[in-house]
PDB file of N, CA and C in Angstrom:
ATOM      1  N   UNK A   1     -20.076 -20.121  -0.615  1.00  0.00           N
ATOM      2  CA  UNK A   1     -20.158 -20.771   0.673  1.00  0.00           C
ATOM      3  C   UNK A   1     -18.846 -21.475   1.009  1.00  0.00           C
ATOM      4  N   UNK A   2     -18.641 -22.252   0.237  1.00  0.00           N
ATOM      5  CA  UNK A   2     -16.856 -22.456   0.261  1.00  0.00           C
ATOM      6  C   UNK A   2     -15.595 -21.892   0.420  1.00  0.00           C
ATOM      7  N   UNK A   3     -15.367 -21.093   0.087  1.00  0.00           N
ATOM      8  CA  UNK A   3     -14.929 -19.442  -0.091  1.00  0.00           C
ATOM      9  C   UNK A   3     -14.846 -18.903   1.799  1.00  0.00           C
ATOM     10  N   UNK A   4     -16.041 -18.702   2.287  1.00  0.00           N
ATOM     11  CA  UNK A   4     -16.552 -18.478   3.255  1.00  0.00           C
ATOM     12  C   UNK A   4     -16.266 -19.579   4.722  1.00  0.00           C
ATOM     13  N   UNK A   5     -15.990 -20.792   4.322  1.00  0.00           N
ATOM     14  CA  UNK A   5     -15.947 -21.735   4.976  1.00  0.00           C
ATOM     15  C   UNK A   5     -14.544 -22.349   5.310  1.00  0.00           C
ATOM     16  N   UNK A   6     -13.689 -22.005   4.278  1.00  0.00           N
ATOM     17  CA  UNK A   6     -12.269 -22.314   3.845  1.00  0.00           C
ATOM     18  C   UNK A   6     -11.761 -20.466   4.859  1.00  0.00           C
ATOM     19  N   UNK A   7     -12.532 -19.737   4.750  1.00  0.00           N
ATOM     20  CA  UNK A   7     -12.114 -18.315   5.040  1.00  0.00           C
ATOM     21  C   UNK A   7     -12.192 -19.021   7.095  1.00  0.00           C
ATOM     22  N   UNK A   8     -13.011 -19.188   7.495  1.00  0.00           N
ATOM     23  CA  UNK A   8     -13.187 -19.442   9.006  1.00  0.00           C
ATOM     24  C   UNK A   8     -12.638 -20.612   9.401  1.00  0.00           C
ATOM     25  N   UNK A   9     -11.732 -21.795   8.503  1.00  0.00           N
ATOM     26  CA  UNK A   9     -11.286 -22.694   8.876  1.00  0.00           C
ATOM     27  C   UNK A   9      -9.358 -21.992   9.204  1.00  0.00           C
ATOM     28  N   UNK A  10      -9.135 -21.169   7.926  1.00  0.00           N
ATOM     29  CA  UNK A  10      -7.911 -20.212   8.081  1.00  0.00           C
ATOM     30  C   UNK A  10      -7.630 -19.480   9.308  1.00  0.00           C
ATOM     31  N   UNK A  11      -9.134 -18.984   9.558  1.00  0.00           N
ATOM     32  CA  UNK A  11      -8.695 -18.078  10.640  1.00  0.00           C
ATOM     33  C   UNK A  11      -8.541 -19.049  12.353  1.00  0.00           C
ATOM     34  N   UNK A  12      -9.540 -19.818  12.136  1.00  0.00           N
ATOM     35  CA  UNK A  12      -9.043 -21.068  13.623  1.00  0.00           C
ATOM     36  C   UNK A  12      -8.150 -21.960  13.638  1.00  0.00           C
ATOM     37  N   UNK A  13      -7.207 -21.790  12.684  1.00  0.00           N
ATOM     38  CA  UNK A  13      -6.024 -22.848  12.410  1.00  0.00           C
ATOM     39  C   UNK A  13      -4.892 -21.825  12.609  1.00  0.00           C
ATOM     40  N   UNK A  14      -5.066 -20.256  12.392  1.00  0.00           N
ATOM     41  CA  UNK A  14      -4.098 -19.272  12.703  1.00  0.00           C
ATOM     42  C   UNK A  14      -4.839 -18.936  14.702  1.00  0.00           C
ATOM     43  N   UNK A  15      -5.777 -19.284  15.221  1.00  0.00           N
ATOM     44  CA  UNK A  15      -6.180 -19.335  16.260  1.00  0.00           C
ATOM     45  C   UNK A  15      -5.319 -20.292  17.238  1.00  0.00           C
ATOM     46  N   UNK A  16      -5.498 -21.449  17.119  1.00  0.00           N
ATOM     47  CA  UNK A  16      -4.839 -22.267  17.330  1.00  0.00           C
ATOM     48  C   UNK A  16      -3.448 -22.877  17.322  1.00  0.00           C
ATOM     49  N   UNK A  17      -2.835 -22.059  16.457  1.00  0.00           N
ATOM     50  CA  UNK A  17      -1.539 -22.041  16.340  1.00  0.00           C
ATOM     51  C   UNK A  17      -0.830 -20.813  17.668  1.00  0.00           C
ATOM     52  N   UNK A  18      -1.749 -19.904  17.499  1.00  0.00           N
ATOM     53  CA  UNK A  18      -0.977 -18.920  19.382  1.00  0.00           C
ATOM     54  C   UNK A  18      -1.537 -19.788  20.774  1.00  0.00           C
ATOM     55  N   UNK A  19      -2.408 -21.031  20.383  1.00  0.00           N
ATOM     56  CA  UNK A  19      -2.822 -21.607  21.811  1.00  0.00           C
ATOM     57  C   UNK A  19      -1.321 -22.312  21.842  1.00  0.00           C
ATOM     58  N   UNK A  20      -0.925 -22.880  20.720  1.00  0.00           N
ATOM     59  CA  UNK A  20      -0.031 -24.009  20.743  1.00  0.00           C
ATOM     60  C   UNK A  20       1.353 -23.372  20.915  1.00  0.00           C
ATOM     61  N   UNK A  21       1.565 -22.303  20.836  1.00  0.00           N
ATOM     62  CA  UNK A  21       2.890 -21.756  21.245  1.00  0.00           C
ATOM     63  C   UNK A  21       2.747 -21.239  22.711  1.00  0.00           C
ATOM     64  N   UNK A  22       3.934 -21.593  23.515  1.00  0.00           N
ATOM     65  CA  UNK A  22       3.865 -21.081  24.795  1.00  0.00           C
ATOM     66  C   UNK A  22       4.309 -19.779  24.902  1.00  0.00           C
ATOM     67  N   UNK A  23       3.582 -19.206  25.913  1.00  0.00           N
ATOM     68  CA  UNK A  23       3.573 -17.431  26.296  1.00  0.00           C
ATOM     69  C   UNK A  23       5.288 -17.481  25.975  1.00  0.00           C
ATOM     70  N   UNK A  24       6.225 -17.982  26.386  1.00  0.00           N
ATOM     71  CA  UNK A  24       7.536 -18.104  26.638  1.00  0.00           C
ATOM     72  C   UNK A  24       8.207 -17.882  24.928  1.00  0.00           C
ATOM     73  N   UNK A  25       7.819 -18.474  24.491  1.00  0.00           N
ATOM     74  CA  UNK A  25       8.057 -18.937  22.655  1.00  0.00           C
ATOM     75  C   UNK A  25       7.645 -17.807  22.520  1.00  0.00           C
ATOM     76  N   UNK A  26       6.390 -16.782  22.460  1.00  0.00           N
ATOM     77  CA  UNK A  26       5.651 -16.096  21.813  1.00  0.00           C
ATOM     78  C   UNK A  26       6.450 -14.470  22.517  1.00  0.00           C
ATOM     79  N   UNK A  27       7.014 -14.764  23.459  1.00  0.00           N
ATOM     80  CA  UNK A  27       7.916 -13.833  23.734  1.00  0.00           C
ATOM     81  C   UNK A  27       9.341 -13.300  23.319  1.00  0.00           C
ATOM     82  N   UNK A  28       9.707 -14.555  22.705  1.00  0.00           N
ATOM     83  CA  UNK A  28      10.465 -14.828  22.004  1.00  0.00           C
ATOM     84  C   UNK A  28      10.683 -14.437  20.362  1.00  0.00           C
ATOM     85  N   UNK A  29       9.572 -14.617  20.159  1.00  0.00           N
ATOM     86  CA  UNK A  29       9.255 -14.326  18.650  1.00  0.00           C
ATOM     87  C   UNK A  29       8.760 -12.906  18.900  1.00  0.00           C
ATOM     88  N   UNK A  30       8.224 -12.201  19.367  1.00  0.00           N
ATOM     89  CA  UNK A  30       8.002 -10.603  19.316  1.00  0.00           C
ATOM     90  C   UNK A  30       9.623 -10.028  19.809  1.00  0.00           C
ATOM     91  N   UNK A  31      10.523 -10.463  20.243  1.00  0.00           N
ATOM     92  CA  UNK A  31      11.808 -10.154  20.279  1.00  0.00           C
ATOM     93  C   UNK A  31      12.187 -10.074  19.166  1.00  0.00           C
ATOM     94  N   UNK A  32      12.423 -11.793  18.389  1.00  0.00           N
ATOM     95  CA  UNK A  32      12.955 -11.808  16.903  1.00  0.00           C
ATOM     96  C   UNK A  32      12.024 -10.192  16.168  1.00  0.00           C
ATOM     97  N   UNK A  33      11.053 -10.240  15.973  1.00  0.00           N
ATOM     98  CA  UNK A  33      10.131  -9.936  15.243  1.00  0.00           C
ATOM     99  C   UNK A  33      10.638  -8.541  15.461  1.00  0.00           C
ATOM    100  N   UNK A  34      10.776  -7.417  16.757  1.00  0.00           N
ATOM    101  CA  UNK A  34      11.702  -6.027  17.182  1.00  0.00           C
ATOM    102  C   UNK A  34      12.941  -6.013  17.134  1.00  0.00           C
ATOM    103  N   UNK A  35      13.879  -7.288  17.166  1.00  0.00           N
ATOM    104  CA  UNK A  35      15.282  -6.847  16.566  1.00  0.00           C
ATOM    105  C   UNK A  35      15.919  -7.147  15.595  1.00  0.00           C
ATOM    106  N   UNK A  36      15.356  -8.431  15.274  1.00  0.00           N
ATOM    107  CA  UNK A  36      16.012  -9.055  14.073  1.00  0.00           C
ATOM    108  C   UNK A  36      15.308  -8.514  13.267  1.00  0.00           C
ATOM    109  N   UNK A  37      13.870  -8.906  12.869  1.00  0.00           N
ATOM    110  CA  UNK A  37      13.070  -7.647  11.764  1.00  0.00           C
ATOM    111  C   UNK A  37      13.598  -6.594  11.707  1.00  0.00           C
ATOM    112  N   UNK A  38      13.043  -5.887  12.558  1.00  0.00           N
ATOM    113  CA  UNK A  38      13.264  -4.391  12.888  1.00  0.00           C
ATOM    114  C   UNK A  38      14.720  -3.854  12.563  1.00  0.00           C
ATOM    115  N   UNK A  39      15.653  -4.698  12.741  1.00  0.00           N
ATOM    116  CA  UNK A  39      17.290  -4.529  12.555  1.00  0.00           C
ATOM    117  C   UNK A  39      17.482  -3.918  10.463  1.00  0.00           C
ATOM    118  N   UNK A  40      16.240  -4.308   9.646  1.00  0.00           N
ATOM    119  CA  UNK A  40      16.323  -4.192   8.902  1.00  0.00           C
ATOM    120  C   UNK A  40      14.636  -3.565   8.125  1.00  0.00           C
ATOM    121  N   UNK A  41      14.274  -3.939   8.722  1.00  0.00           N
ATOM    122  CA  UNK A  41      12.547  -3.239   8.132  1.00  0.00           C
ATOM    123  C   UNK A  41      11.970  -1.608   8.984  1.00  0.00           C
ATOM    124  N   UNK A  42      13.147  -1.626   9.690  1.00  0.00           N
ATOM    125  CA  UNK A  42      12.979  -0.722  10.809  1.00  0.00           C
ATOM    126  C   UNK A  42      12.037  -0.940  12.263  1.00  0.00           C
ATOM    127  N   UNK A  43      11.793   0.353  12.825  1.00  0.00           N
ATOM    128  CA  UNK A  43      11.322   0.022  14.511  1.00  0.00           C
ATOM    129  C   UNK A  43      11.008   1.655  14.758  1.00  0.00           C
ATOM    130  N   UNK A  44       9.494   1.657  14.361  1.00  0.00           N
ATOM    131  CA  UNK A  44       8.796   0.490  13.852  1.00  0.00           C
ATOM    132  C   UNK A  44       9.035   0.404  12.543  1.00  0.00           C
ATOM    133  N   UNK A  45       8.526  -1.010  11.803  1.00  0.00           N
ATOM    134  CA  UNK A  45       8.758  -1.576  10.618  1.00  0.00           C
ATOM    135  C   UNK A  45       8.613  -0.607   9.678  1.00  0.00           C
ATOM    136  N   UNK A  46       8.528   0.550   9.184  1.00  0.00           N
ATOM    137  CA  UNK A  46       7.946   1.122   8.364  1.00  0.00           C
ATOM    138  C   UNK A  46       8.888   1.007   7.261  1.00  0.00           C
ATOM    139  N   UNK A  47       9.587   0.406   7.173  1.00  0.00           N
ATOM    140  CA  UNK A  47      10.845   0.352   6.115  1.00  0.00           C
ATOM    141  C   UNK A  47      12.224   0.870   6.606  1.00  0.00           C
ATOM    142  N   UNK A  48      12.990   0.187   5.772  1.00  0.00           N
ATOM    143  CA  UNK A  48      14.516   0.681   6.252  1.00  0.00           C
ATOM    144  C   UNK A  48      15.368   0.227   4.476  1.00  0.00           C
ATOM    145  N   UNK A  49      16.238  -0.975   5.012  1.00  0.00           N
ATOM    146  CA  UNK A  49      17.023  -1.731   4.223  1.00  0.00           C
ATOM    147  C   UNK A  49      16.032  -2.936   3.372  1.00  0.00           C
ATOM    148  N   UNK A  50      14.942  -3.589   4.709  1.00  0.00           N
ATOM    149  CA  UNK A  50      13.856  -3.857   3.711  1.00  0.00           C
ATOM    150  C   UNK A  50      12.555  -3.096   3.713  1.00  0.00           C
ATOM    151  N   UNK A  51      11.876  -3.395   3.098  1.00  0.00           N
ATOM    152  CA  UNK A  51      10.505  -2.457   3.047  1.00  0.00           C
ATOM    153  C   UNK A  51       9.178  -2.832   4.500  1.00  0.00           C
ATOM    154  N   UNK A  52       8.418  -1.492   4.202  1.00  0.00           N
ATOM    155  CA  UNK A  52       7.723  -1.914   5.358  1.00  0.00           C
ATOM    156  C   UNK A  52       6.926  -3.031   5.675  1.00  0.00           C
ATOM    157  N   UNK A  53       6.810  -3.388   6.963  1.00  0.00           N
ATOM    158  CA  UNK A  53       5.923  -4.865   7.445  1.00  0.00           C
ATOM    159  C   UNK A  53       4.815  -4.274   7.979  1.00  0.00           C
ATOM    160  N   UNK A  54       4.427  -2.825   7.964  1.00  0.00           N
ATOM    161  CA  UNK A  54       3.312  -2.336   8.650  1.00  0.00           C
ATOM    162  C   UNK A  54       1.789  -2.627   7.789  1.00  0.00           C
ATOM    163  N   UNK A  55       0.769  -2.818   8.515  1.00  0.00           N
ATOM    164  CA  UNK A  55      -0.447  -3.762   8.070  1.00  0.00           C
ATOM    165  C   UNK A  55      -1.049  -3.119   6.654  1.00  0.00           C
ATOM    166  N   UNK A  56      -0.761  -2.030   6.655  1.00  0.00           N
ATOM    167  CA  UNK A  56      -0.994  -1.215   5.313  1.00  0.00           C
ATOM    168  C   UNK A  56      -0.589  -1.173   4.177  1.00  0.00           C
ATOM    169  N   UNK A  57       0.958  -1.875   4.177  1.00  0.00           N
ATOM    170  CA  UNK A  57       2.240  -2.299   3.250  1.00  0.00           C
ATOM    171  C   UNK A  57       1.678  -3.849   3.436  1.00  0.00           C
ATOM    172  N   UNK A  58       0.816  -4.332   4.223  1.00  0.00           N
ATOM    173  CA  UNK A  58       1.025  -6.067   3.222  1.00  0.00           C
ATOM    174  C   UNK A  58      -0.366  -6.134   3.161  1.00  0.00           C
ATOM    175  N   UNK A  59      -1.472  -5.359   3.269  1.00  0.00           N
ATOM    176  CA  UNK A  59      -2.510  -5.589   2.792  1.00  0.00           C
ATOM    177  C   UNK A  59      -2.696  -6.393   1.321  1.00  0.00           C
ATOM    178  N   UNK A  60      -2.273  -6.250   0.369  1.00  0.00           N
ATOM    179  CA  UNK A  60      -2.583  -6.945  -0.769  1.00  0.00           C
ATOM    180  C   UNK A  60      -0.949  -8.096  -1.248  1.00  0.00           C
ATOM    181  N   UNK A  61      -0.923  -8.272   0.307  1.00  0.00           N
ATOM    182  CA  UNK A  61       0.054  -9.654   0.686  1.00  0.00           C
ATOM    183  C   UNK A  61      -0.385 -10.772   1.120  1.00  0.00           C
ATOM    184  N   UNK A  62      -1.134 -11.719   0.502  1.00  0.00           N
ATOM    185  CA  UNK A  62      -1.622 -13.239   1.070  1.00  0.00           C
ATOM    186  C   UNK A  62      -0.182 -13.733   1.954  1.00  0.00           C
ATOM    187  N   UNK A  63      -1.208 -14.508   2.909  1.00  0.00           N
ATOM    188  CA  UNK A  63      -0.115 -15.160   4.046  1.00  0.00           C
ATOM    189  C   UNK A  63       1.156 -16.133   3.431  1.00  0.00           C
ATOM    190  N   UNK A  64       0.871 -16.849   2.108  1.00  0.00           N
ATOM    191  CA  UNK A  64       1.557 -17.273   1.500  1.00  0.00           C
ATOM    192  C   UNK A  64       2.582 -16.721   1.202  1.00  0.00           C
ATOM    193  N   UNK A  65       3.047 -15.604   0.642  1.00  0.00           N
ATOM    194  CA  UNK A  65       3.730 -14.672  -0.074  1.00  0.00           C
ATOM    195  C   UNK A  65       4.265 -14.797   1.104  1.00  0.00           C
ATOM    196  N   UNK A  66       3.846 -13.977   2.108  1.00  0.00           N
ATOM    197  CA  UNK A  66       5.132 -13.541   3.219  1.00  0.00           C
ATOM    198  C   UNK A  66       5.311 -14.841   4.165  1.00  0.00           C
ATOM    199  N   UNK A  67       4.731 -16.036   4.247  1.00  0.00           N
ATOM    200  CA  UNK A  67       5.196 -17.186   4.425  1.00  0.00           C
ATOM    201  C   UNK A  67       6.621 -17.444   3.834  1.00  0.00           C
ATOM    202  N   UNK A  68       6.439 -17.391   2.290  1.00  0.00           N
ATOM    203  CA  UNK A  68       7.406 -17.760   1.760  1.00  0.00           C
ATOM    204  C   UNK A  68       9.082 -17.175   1.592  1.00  0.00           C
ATOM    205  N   UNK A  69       8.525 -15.424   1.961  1.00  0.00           N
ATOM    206  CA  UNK A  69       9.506 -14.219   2.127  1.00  0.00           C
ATOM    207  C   UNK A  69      10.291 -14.790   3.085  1.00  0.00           C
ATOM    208  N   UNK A  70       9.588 -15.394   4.670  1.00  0.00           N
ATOM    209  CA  UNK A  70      10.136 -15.408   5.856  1.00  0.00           C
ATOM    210  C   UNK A  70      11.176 -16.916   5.540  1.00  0.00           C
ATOM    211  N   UNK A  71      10.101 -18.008   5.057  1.00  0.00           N
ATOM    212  CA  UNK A  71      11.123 -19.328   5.149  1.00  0.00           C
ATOM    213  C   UNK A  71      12.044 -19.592   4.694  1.00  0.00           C
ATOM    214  N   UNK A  72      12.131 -18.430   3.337  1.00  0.00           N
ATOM    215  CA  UNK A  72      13.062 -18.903   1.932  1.00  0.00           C
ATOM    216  C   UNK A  72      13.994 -17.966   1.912  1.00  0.00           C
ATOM    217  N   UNK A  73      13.640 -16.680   2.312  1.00  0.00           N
ATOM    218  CA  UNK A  73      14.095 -15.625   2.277  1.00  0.00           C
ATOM    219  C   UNK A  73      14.077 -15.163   0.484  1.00  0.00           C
ATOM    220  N   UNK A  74      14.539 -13.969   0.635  1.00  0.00           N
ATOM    221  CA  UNK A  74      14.230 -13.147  -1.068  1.00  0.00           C
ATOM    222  C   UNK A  74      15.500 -13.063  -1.968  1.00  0.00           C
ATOM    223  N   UNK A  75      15.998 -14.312  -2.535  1.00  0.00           N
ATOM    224  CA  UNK A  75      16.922 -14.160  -3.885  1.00  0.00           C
ATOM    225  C   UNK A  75      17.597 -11.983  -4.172  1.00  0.00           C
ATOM    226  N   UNK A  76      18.285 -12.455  -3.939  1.00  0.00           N
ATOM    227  CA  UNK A  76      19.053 -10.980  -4.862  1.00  0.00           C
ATOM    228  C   UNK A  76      19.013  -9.890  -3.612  1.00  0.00           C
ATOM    229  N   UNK A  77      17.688 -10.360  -2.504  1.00  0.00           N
ATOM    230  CA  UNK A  77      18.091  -9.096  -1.405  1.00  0.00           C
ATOM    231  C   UNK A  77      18.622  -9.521  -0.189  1.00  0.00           C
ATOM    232  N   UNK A  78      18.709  -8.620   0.974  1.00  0.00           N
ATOM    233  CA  UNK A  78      19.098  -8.434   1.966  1.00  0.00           C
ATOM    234  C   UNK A  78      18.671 -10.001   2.637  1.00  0.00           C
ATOM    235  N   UNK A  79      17.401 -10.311   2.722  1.00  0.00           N
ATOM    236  CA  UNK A  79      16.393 -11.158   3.032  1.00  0.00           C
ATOM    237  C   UNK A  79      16.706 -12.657   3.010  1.00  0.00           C
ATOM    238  N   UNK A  80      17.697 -12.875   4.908  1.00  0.00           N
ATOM    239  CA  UNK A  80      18.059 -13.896   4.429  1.00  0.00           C
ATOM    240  C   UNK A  80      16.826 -15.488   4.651  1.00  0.00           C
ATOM    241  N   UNK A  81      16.904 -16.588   4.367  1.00  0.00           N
ATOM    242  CA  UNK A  81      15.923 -17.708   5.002  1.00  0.00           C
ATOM    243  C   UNK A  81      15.754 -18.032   6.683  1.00  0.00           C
ATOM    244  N   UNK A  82      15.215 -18.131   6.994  1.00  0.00           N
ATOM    245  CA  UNK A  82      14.537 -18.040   8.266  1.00  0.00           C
ATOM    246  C   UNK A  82      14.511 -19.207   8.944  1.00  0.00           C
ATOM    247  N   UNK A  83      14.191 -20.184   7.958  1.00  0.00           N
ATOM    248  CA  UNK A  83      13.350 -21.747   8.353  1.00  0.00           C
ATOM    249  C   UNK A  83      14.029 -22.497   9.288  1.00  0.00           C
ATOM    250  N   UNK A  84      15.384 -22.353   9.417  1.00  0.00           N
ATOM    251  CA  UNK A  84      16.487 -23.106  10.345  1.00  0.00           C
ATOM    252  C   UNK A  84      16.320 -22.480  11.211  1.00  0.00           C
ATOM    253  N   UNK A  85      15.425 -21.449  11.951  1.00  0.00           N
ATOM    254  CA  UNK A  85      15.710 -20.790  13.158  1.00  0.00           C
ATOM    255  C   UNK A  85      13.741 -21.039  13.363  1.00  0.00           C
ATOM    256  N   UNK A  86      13.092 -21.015  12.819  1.00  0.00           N
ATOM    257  CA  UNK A  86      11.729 -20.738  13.392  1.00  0.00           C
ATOM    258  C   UNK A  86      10.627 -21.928  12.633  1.00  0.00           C
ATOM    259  N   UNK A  87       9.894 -22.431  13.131  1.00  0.00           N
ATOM    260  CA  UNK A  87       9.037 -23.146  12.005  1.00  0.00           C
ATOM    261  C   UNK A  87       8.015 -22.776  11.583  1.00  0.00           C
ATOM    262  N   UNK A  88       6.993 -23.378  10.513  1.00  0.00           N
ATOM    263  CA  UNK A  88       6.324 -22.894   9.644  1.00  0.00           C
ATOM    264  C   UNK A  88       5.100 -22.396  10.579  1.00  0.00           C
ATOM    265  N   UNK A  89       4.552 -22.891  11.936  1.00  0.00           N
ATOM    266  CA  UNK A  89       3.701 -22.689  12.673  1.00  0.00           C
ATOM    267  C   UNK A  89       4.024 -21.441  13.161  1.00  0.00           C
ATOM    268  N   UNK A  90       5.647 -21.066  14.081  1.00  0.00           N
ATOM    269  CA  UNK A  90       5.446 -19.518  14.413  1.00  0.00           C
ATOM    270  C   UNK A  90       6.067 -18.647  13.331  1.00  0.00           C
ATOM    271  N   UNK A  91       6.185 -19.083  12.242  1.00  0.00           N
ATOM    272  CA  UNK A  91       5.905 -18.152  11.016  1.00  0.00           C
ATOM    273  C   UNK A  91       4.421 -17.212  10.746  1.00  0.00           C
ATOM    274  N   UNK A  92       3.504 -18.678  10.886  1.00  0.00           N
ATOM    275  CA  UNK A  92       2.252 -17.906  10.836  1.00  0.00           C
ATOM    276  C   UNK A  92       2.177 -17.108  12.307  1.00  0.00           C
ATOM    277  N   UNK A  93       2.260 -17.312  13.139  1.00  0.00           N
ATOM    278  CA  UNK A  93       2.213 -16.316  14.654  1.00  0.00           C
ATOM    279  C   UNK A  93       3.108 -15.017  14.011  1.00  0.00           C
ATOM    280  N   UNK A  94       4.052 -15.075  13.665  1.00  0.00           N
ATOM    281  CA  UNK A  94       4.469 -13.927  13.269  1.00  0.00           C
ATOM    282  C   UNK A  94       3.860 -12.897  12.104  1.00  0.00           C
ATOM    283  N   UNK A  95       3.387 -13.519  11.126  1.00  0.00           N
ATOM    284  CA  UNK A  95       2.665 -13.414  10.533  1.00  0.00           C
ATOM    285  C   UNK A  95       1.396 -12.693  10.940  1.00  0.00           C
ATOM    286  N   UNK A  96       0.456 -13.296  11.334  1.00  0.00           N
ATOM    287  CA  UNK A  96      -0.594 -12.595  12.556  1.00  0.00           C
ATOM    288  C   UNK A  96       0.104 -11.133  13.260  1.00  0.00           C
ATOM    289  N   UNK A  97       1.087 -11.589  14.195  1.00  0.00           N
ATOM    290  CA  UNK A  97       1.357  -9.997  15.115  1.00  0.00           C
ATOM    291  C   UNK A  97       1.543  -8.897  13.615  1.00  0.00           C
ATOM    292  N   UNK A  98       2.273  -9.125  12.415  1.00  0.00           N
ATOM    293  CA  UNK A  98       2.547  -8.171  12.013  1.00  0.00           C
ATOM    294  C   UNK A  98       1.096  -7.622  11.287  1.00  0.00           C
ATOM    295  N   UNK A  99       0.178  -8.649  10.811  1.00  0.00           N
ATOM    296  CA  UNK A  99      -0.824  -7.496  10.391  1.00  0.00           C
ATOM    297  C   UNK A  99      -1.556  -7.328  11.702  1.00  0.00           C
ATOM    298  N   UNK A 100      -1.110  -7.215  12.986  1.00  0.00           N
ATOM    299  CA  UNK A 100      -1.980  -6.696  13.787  1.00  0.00           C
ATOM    300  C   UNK A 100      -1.330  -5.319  14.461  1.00  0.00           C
ATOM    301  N   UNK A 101       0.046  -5.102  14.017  1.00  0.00           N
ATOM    302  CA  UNK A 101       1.146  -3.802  14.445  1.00  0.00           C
ATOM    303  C   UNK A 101      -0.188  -2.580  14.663  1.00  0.00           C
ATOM    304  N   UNK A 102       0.018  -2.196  15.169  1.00  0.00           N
ATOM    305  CA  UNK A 102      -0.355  -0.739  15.480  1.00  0.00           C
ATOM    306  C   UNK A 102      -2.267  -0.724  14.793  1.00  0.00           C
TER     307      UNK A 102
END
């Protein structure tokens, strides 16, 4: 029941986070998300220089993991940190559009 309860509090806190970004911002970030991503995961994402972001490639990716990919960026690769350009809120918005691609 916890499990379950913690599961529907995740999903209205990732709800609430696209009320709280303006259409304007969120236009913005599907830009980043097609050129700057895409500049390197490809377009569409299916892989390039980094690997794919398509919903099938992060299925057994908790939001954490690629939270942390986006803010910190990835030691030793291409993958640089993010966090000075976007915050942890439209991280998760980004987050969301990509497991919702195609």
């Amino acid at each position: 029941m916890r499990l379950c309860f913690s599961g529907v509090i995740l999903l209205l806190s990732t709800v609430a986070v696209a009320d709280e970004l303006s259409p304007q911002r969120q236009q913005e970030l599907s830009n980043l998300l097609k050129h700057d991503c895409g500049s390197c995961h490809g377009l569409p994402p299916k892989g390039g220089l980094g690997p794919s972001l398509m919903p099938d490639a992060l299925v057994d990716k908790n939001d954490a993991v690629l939270m942390d990919a986006i803010q910190n960026g990835r030691a030793g690769t291409a993958m640089p940190p993010w966090k000075q350009f976007i915050s942890v809120e439209e991280t998760r918005w980004l987050i969301g559009q990509l497991r919702q691609l195609y």
